[in-house]
C-alpha atoms as a PDB file:
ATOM      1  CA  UNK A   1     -29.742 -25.658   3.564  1.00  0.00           C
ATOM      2  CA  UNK A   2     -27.041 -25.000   5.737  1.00  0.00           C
ATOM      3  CA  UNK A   3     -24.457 -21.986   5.004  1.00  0.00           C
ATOM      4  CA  UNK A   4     -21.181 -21.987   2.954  1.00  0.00           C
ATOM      5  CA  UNK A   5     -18.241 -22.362   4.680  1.00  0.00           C
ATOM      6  CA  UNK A   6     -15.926 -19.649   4.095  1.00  0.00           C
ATOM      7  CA  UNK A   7     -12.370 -19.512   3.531  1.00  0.00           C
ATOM      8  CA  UNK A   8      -9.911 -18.485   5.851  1.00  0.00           C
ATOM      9  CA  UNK A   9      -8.282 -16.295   3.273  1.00  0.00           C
ATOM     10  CA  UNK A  10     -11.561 -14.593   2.716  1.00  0.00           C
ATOM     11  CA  UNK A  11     -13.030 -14.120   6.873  1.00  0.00           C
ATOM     12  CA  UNK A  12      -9.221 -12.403   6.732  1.00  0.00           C
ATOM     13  CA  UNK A  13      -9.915 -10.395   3.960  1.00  0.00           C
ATOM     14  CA  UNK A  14     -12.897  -9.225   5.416  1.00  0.00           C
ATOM     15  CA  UNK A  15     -11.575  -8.413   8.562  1.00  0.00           C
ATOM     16  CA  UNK A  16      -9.079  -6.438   6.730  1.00  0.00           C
ATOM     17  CA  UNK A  17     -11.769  -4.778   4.935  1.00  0.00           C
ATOM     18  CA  UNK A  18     -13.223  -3.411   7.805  1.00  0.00           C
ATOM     19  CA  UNK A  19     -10.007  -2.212   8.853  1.00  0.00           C
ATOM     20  CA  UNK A  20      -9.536  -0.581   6.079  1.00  0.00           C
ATOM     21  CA  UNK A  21     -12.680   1.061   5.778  1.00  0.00           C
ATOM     22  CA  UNK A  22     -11.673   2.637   9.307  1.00  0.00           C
ATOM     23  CA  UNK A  23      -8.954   4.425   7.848  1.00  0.00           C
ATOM     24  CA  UNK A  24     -10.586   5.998   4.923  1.00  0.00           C
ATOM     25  CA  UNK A  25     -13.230   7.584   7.142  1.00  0.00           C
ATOM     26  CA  UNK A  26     -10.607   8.534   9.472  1.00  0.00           C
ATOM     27  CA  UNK A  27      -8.476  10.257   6.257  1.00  0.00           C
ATOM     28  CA  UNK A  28     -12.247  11.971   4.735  1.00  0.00           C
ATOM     29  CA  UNK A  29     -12.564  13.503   8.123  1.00  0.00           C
ATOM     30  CA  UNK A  30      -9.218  15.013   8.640  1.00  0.00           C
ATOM     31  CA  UNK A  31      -9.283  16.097   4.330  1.00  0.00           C
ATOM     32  CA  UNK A  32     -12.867  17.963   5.410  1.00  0.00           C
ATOM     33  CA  UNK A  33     -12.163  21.318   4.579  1.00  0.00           C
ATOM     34  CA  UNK A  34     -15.723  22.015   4.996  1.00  0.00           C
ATOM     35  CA  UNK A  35     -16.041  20.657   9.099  1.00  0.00           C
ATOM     36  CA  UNK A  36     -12.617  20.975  10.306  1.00  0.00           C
ATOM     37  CA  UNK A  37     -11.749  18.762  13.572  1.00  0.00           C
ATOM     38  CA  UNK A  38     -11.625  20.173  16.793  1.00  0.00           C
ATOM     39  CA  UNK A  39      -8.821  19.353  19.449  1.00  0.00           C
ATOM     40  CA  UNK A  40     -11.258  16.738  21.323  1.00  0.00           C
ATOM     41  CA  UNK A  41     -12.306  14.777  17.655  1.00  0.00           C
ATOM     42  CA  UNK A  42      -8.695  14.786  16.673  1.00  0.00           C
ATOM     43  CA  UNK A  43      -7.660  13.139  19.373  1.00  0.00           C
ATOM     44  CA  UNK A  44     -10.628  10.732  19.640  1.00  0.00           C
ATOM     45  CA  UNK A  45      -9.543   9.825  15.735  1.00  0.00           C
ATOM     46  CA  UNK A  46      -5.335   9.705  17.291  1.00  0.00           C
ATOM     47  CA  UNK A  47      -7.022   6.687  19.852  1.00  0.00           C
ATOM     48  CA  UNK A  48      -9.194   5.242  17.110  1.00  0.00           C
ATOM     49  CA  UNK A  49      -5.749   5.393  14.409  1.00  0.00           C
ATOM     50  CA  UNK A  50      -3.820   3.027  17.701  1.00  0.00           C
ATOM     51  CA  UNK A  51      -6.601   0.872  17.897  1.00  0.00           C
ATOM     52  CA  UNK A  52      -6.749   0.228  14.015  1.00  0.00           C
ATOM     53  CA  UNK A  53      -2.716  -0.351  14.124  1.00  0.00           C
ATOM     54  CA  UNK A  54      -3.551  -2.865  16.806  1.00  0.00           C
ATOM     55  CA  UNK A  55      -6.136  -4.517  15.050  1.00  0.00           C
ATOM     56  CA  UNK A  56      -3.423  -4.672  11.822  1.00  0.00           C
ATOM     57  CA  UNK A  57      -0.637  -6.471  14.366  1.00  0.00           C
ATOM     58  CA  UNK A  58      -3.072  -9.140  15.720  1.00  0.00           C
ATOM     59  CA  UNK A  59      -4.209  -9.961  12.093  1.00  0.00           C
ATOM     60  CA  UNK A  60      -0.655 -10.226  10.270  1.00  0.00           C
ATOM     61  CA  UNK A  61      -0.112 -12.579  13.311  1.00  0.00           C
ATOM     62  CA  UNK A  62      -3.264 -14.703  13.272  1.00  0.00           C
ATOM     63  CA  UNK A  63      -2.236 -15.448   9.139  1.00  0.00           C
ATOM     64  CA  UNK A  64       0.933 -16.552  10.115  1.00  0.00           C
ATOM     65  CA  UNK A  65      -0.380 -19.625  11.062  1.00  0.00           C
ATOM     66  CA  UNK A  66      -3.145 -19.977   8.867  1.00  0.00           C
ATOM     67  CA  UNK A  67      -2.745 -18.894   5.229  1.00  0.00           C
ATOM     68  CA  UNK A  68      -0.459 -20.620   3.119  1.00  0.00           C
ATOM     69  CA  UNK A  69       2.878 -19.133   1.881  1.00  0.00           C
ATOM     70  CA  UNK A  70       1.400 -17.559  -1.291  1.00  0.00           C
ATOM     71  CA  UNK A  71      -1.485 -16.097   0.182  1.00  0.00           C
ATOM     72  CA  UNK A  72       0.270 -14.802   2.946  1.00  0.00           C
ATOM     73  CA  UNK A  73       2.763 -12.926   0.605  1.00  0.00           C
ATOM     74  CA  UNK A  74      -0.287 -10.518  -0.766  1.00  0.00           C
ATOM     75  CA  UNK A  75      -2.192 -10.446   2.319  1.00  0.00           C
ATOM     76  CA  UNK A  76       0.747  -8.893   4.466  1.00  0.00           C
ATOM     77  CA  UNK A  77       1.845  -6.708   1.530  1.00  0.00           C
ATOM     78  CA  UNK A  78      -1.600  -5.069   1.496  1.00  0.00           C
ATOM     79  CA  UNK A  79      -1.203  -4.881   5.739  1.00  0.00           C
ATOM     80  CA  UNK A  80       1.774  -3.622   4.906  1.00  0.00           C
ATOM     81  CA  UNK A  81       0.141  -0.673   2.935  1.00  0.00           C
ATOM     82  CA  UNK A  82      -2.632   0.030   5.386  1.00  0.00           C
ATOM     83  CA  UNK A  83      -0.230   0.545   8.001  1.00  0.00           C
ATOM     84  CA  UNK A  84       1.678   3.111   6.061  1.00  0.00           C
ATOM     85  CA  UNK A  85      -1.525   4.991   5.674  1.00  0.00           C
ATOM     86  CA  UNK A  86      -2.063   4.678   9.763  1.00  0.00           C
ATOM     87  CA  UNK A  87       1.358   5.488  10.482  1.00  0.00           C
ATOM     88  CA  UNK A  88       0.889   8.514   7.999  1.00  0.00           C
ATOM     89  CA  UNK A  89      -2.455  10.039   9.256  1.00  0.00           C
ATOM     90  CA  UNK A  90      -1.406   9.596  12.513  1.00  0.00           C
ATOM     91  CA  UNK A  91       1.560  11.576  11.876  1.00  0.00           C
ATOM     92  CA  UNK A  92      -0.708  14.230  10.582  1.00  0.00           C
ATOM     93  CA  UNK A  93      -2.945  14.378  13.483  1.00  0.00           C
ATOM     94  CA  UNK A  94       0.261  14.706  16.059  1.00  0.00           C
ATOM     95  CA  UNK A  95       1.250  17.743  13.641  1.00  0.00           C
ATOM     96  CA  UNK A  96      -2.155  19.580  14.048  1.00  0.00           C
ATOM     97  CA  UNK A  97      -1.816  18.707  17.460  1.00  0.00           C
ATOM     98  CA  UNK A  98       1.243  19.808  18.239  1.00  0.00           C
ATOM     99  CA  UNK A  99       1.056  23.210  15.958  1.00  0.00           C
ATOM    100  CA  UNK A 100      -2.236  23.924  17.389  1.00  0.00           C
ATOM    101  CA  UNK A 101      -0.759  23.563  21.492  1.00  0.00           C
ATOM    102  CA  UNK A 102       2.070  26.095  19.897  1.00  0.00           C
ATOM    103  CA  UNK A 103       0.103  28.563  18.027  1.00  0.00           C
ATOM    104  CA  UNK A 104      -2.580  29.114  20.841  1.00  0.00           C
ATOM    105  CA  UNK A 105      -1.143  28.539  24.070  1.00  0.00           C
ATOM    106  CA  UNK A 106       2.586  28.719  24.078  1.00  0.00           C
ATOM    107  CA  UNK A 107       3.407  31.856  21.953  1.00  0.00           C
ATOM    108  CA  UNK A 108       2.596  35.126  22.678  1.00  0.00           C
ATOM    109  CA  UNK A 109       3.395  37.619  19.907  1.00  0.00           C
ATOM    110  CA  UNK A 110       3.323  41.618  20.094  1.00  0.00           C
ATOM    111  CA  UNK A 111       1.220  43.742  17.977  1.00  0.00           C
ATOM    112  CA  UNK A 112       4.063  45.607  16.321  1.00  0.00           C
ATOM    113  CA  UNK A 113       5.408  41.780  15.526  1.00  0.00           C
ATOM    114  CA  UNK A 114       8.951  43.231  15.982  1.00  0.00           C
ATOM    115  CA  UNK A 115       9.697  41.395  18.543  1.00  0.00           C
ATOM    116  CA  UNK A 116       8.544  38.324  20.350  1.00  0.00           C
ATOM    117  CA  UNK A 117       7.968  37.689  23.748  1.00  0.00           C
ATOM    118  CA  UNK A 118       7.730  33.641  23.988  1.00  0.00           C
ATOM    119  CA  UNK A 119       7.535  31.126  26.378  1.00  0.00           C
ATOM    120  CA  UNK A 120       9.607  28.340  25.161  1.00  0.00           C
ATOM    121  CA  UNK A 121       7.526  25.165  24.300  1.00  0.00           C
ATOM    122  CA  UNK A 122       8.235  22.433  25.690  1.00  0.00           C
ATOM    123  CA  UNK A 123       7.316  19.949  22.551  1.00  0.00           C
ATOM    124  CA  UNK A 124       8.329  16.203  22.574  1.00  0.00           C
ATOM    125  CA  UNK A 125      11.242  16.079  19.907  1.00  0.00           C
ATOM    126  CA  UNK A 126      13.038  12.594  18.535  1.00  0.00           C
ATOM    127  CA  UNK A 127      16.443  13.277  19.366  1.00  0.00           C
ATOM    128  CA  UNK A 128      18.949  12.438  16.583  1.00  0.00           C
ATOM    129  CA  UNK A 129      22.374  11.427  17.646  1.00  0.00           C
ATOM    130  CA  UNK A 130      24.223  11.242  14.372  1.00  0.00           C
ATOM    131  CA  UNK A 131      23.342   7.724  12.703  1.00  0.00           C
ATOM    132  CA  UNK A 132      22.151   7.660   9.255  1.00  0.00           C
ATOM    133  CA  UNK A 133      19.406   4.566   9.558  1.00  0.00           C
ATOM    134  CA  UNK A 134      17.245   7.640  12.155  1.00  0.00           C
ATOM    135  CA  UNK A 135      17.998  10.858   9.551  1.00  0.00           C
ATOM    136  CA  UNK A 136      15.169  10.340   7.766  1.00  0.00           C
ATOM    137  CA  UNK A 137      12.710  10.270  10.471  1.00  0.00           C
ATOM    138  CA  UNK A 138      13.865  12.641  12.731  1.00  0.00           C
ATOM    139  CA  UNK A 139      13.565  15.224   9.689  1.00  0.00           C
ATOM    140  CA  UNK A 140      10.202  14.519   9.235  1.00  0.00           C
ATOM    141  CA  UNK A 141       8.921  15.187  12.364  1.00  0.00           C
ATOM    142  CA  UNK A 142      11.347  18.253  12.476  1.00  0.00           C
ATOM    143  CA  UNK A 143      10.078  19.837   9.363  1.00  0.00           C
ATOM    144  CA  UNK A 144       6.636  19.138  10.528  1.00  0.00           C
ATOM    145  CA  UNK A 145       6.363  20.560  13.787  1.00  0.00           C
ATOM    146  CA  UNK A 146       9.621  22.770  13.194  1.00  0.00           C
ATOM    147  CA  UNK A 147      11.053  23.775  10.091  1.00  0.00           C
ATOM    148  CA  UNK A 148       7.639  24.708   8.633  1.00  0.00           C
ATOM    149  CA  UNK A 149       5.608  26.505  11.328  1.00  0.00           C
ATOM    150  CA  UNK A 150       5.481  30.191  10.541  1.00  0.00           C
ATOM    151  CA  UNK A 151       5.016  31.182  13.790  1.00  0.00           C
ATOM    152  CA  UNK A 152       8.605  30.515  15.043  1.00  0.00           C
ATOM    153  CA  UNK A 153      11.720  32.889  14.408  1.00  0.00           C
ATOM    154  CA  UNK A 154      14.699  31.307  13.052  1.00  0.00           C
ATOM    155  CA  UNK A 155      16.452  31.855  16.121  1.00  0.00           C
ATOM    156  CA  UNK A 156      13.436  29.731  17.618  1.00  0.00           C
ATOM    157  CA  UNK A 157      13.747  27.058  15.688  1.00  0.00           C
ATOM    158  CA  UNK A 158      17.569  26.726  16.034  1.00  0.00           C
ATOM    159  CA  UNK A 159      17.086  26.374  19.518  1.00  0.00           C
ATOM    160  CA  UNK A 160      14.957  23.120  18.811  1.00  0.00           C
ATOM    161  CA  UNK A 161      17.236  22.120  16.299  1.00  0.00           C
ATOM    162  CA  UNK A 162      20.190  22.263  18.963  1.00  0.00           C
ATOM    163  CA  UNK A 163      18.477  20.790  21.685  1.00  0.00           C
ATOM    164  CA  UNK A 164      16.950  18.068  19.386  1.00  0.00           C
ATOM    165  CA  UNK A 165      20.821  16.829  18.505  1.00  0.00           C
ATOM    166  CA  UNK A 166      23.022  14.966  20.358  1.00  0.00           C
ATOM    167  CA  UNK A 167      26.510  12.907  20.007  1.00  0.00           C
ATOM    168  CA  UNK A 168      28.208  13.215  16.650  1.00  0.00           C
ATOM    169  CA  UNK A 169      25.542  14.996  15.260  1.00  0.00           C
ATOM    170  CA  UNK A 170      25.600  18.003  18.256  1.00  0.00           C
ATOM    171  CA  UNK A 171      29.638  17.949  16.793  1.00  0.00           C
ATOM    172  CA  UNK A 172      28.682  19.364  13.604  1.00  0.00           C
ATOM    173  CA  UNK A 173      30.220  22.743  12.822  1.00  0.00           C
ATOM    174  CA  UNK A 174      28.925  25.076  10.434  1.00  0.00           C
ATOM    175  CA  UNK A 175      29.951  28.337   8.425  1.00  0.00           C
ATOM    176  CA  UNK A 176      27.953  30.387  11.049  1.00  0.00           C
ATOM    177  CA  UNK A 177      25.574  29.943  13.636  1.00  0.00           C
ATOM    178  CA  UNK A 178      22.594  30.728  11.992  1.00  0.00           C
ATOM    179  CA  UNK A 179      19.423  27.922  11.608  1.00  0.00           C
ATOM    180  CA  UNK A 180      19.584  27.608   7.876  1.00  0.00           C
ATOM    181  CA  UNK A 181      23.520  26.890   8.069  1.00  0.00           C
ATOM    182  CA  UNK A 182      22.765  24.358  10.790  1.00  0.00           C
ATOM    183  CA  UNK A 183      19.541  22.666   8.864  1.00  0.00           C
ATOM    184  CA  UNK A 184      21.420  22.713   5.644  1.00  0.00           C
ATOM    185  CA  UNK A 185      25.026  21.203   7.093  1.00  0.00           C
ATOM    186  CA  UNK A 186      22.799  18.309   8.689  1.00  0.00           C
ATOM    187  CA  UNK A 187      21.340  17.807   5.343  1.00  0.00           C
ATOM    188  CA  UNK A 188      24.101  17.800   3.292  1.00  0.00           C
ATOM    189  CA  UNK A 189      25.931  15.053   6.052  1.00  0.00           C
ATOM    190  CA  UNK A 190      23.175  12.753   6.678  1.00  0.00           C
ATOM    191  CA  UNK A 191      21.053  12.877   3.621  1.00  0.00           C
ATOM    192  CA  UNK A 192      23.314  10.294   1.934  1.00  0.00           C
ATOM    193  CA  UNK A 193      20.501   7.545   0.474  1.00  0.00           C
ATOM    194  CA  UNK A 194      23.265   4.951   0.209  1.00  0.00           C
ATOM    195  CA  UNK A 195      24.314   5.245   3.317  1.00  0.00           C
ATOM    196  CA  UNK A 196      20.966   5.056   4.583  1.00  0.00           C
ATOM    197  CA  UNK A 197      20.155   1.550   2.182  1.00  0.00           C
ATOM    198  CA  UNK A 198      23.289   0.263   3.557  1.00  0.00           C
ATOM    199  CA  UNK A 199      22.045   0.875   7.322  1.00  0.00           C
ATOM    200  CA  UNK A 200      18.567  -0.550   6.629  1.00  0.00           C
ATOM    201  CA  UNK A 201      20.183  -3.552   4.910  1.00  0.00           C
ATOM    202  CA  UNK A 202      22.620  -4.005   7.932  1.00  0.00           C
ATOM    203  CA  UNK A 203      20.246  -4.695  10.409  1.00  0.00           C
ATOM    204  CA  UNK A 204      18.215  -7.272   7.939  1.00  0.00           C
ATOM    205  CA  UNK A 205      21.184  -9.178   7.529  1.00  0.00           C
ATOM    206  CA  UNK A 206      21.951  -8.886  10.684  1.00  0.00           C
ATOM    207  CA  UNK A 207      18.892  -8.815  13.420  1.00  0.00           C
ATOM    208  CA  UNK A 208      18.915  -9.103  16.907  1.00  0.00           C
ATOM    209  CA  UNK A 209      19.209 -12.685  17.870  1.00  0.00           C
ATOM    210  CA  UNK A 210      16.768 -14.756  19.847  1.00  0.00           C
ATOM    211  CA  UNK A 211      18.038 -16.151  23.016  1.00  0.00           C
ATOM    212  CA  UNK A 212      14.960 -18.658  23.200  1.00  0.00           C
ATOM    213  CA  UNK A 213      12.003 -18.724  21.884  1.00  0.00           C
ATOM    214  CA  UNK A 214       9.218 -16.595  22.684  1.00  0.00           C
ATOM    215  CA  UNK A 215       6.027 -14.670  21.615  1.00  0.00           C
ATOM    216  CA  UNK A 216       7.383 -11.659  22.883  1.00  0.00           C
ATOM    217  CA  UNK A 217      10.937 -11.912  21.321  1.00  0.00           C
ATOM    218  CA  UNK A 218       9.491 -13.601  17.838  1.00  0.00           C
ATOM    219  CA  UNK A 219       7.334 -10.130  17.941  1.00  0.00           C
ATOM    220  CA  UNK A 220      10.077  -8.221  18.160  1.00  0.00           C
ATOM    221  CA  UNK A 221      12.053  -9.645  15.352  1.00  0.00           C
ATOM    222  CA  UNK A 222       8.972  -9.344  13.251  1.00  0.00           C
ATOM    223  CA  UNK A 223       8.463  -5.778  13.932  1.00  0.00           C
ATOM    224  CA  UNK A 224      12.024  -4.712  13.596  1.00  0.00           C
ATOM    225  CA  UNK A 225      12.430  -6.848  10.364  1.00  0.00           C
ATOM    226  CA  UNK A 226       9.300  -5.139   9.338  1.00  0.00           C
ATOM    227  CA  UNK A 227      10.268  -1.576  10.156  1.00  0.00           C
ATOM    228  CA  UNK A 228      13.481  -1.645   8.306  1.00  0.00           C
ATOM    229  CA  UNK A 229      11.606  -2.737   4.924  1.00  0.00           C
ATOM    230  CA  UNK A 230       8.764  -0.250   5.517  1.00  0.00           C
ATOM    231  CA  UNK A 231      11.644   2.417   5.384  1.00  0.00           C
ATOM    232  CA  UNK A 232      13.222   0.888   2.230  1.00  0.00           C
ATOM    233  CA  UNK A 233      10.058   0.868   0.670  1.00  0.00           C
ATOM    234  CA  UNK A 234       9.387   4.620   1.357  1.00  0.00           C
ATOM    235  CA  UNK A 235      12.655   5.406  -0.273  1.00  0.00           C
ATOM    236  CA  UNK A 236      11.271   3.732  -3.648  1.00  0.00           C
ATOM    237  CA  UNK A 237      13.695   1.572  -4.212  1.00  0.00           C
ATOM    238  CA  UNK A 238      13.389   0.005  -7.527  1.00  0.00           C
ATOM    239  CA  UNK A 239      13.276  -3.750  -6.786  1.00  0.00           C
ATOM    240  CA  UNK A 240      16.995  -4.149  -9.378  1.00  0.00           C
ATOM    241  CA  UNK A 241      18.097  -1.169  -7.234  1.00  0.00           C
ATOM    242  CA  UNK A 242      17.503  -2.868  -4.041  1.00  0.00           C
ATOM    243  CA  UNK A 243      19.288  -5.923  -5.387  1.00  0.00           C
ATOM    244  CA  UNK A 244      22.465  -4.081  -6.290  1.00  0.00           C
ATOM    245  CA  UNK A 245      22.828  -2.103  -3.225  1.00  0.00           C
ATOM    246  CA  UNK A 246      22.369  -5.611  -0.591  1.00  0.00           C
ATOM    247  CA  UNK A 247      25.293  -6.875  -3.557  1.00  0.00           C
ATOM    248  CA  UNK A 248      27.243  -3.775  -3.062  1.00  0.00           C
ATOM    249  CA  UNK A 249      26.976  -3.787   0.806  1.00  0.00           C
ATOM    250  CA  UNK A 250      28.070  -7.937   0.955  1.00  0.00           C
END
């Protein structure tokens, strides 16, 4: 008797599956209190994490083509989802990464912890430049790697703050020149959700058009378009909320 044919819904669904089943182990090793990950098996699971998000791309673009509109809807949505997850555990990896190569090898502390004598790291920073639609990203990397390591004075950390900002953003003036003053002044500017819907909501309106077509360019618009609703959707819009502000913004 010969073999069922599957579905293409469900070979997809598999494949995502497997996928899937890549992150999970990746998250129950890096939640192992028990057998913490050394520097080598964190960055063997960074490489793994980029190879998963690969794997996510050429699947979302393999449906396209192949699944019909309403099963496409749910399948991307739950794409959608795992690649939140990837983009999140591989933002935690960087961080233990990154506050490892500072705690070990770039700071050098005196026993009387008076004062410090440090060599400046040089860490990788997003630069923010003053527009709302990057605030919310460039914070969480800042906090991260920044705001919340211990090991750094506050002068410290308003040197990375400083260096980190550029254009309107570097214009900022605050009641003094202290990190907190300078932290909380960029919060209390840029932390405006509205603003921040509105920017989002700009650029879905209003993408980047196509000069001809493409796989590269279609890519493009598909991961921009993409981007933009992946950062709505980690604002928690309620879907009547969303509505109003695209009305409000028209």
């Amino acid at each position: 008797m010969a073999p069922k044919e599957l579905s293409e819904l469900t070979v997809f669904n598999r494949r995502k599956a497997h996928l899937l089943g890549q992150i999970t182990r990746i998250r129950n090793s890096l939640e192992n209190v028990e057998s913490p990950l050394n520097q080598v098996e964190k960055r063997a699971k960074l490489a793994s994490l980029s190879e998963v998000k690969a794997k996510i791309d050429k699947l979302r673009t393999e449906s396209y083509g192949v699944l019909s509109d309403e099963e496409l809807m749910d399948f991307e949505a739950s794409l959608d989802t795992m690649e939140v997850d990837a983009d999140n555990l591989e933002v935690s990896l960087n961080t233990l990464l990154e506050s490892s190569n500072v705690d070990t090898s770039e700071l050098s502390v005196k026993n009387d912890f008076a004062n410090y004598n440090v060599k400046l790291p040089s860490i990788n920073l997003s630069e923010f430049s003053g527009q709302y639609i990057d605030w919310l990203q460039f914070k969480s990397q800042f906090v991260s790697l920044i705001h919340d390591n211990t090991c750094l004075s506050d002068s410290q950390k308003l040197y990375y703050l400083q260096s980190a900002l550029k254009g309107h953003a570097k214009q900022l003036q605050t009641v003094n020149d202290s990190y907190s003053s300078l932290f909380e002044a960029l919060e209390s500017r840029y932390e405006n959700k509205r603003l921040i819907v509105n920017s989002h909501i700009a650029e879905l309106l209003n993408p980047n058009k196509i000069k001809f077509e493409s796989a590269f360019h279609l890519r493009s618009l598909i991961d921009s378009i993409q981007s933009h609703l992946r950062a709505l959707k980690q604002l928690e819009l309620e879907p009547n909320a969303l509505c109003e502000s695209m009305l409000i913004l028209l």
